[in-house]
C-alpha atoms as a PDB file:
ATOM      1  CA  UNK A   1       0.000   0.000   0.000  1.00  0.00           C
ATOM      2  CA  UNK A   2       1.863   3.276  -0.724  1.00  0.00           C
ATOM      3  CA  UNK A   3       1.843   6.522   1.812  1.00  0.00           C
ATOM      4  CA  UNK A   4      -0.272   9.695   0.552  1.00  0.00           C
ATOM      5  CA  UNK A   5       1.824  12.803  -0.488  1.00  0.00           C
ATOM      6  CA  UNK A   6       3.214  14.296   2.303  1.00  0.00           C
ATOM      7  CA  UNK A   7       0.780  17.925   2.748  1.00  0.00           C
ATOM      8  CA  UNK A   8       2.259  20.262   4.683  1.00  0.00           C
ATOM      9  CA  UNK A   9       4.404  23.593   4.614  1.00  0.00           C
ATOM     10  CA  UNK A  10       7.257  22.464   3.392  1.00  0.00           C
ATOM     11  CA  UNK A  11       5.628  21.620  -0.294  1.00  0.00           C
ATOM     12  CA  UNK A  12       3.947  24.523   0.063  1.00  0.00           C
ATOM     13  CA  UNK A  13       0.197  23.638   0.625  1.00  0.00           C
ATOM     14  CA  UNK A  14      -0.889  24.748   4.566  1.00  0.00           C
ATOM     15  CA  UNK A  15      -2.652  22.546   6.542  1.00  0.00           C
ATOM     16  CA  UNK A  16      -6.552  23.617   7.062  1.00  0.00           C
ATOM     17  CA  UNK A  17      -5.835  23.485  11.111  1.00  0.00           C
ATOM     18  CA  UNK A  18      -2.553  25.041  10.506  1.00  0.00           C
ATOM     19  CA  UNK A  19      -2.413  28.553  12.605  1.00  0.00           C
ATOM     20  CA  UNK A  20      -1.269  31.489  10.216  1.00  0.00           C
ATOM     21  CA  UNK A  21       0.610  33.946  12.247  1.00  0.00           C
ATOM     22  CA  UNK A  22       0.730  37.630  11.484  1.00  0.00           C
ATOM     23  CA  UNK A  23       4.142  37.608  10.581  1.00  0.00           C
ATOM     24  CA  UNK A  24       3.940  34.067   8.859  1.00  0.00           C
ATOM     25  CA  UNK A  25       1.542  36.040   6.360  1.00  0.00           C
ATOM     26  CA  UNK A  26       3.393  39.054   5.786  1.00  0.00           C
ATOM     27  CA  UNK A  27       6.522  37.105   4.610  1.00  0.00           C
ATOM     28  CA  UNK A  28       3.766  34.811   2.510  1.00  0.00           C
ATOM     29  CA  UNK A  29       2.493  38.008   0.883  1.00  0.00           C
ATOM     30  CA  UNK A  30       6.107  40.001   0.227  1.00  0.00           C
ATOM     31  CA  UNK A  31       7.718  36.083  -1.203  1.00  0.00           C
ATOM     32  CA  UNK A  32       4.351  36.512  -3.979  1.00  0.00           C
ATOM     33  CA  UNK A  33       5.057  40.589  -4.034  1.00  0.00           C
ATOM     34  CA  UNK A  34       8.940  39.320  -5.036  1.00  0.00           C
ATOM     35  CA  UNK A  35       7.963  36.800  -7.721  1.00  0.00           C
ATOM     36  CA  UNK A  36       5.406  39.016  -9.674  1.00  0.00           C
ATOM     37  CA  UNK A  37       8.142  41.637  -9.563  1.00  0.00           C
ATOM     38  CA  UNK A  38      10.993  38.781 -10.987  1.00  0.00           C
ATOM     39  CA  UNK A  39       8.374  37.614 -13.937  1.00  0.00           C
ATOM     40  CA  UNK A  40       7.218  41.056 -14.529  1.00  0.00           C
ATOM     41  CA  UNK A  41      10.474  42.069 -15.108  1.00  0.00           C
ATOM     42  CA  UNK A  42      11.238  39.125 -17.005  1.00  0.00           C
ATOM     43  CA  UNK A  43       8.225  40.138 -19.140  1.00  0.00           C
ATOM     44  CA  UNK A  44      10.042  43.464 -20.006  1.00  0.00           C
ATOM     45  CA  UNK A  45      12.481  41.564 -21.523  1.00  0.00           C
ATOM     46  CA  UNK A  46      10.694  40.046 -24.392  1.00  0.00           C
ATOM     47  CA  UNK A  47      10.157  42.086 -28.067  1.00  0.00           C
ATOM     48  CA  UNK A  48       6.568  40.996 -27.807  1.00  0.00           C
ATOM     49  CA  UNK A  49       5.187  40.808 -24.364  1.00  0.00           C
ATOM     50  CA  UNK A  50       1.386  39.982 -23.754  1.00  0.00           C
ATOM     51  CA  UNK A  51       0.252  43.371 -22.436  1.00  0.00           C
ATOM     52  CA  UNK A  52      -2.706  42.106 -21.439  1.00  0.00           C
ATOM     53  CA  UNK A  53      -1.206  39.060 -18.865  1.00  0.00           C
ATOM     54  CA  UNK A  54       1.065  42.121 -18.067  1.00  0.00           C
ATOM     55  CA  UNK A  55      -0.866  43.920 -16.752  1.00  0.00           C
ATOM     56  CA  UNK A  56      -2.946  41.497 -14.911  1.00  0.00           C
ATOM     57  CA  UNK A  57       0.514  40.956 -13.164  1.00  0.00           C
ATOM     58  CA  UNK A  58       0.482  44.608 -12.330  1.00  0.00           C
ATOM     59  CA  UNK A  59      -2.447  44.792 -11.198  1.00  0.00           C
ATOM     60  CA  UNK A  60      -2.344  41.566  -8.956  1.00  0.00           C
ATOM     61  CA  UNK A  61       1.199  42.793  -7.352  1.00  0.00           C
ATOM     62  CA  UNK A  62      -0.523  46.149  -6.439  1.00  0.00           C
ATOM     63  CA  UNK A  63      -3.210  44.205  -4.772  1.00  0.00           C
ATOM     64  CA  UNK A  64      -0.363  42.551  -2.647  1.00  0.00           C
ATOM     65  CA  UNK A  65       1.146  45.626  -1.749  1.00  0.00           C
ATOM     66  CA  UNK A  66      -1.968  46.944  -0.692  1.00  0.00           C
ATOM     67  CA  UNK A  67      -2.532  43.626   1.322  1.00  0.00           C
ATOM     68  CA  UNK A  68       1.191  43.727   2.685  1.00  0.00           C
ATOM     69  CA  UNK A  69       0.564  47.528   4.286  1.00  0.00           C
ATOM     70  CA  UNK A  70      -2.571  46.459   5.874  1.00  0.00           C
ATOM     71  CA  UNK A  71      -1.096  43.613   7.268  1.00  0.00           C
ATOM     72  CA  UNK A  72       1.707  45.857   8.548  1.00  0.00           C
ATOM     73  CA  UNK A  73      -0.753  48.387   9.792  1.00  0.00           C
ATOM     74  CA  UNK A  74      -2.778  45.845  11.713  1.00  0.00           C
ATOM     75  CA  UNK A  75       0.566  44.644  13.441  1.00  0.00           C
ATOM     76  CA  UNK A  76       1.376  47.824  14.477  1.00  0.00           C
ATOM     77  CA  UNK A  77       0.008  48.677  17.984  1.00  0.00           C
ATOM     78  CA  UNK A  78      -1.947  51.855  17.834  1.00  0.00           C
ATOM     79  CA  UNK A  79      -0.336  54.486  20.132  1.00  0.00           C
ATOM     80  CA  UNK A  80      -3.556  56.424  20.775  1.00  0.00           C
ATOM     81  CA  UNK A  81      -5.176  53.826  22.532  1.00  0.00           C
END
């Protein structure tokens, strides 16, 4: 009888149960914010690029940014309290 695949972090599928820190999310988010940033720049290098997956890219690395300052925000402890 063989073993299923083993699911966890380390091929890079989380666990349903599996508690997602603050900080554990923020490094999740800036790792994605990194790669768009490598294959948009990789993009730039091509004659031809597809403008339109290009700027999908864009558009999905802004959303990560805006996702990665919240996050930061929200860690943040608010000094008028």
């Amino acid at each position: 009888m063989t073993q299923p695949p083993d699911q966890g972090p380390a091929n890079g599928v989380e666990a349903a149960n599996e508690v997602l820190t603050p900080a554990m999310r923020l490094m999740q988010l800036q790792a994605r914010h990194r790669a768009l940033d490598k294959k948009i720049a990789e993009m730039y290098g091509f004659p031809y690029q597809n403008q339109i997956l290009l700027q999908r890219l864009k558009k999905e690395k802004l959303k990560l940014k805006d996702a990665i300052e919240r996050l930061k925000n929200e860690m943040i402890p608010d000094l008028n309290a």
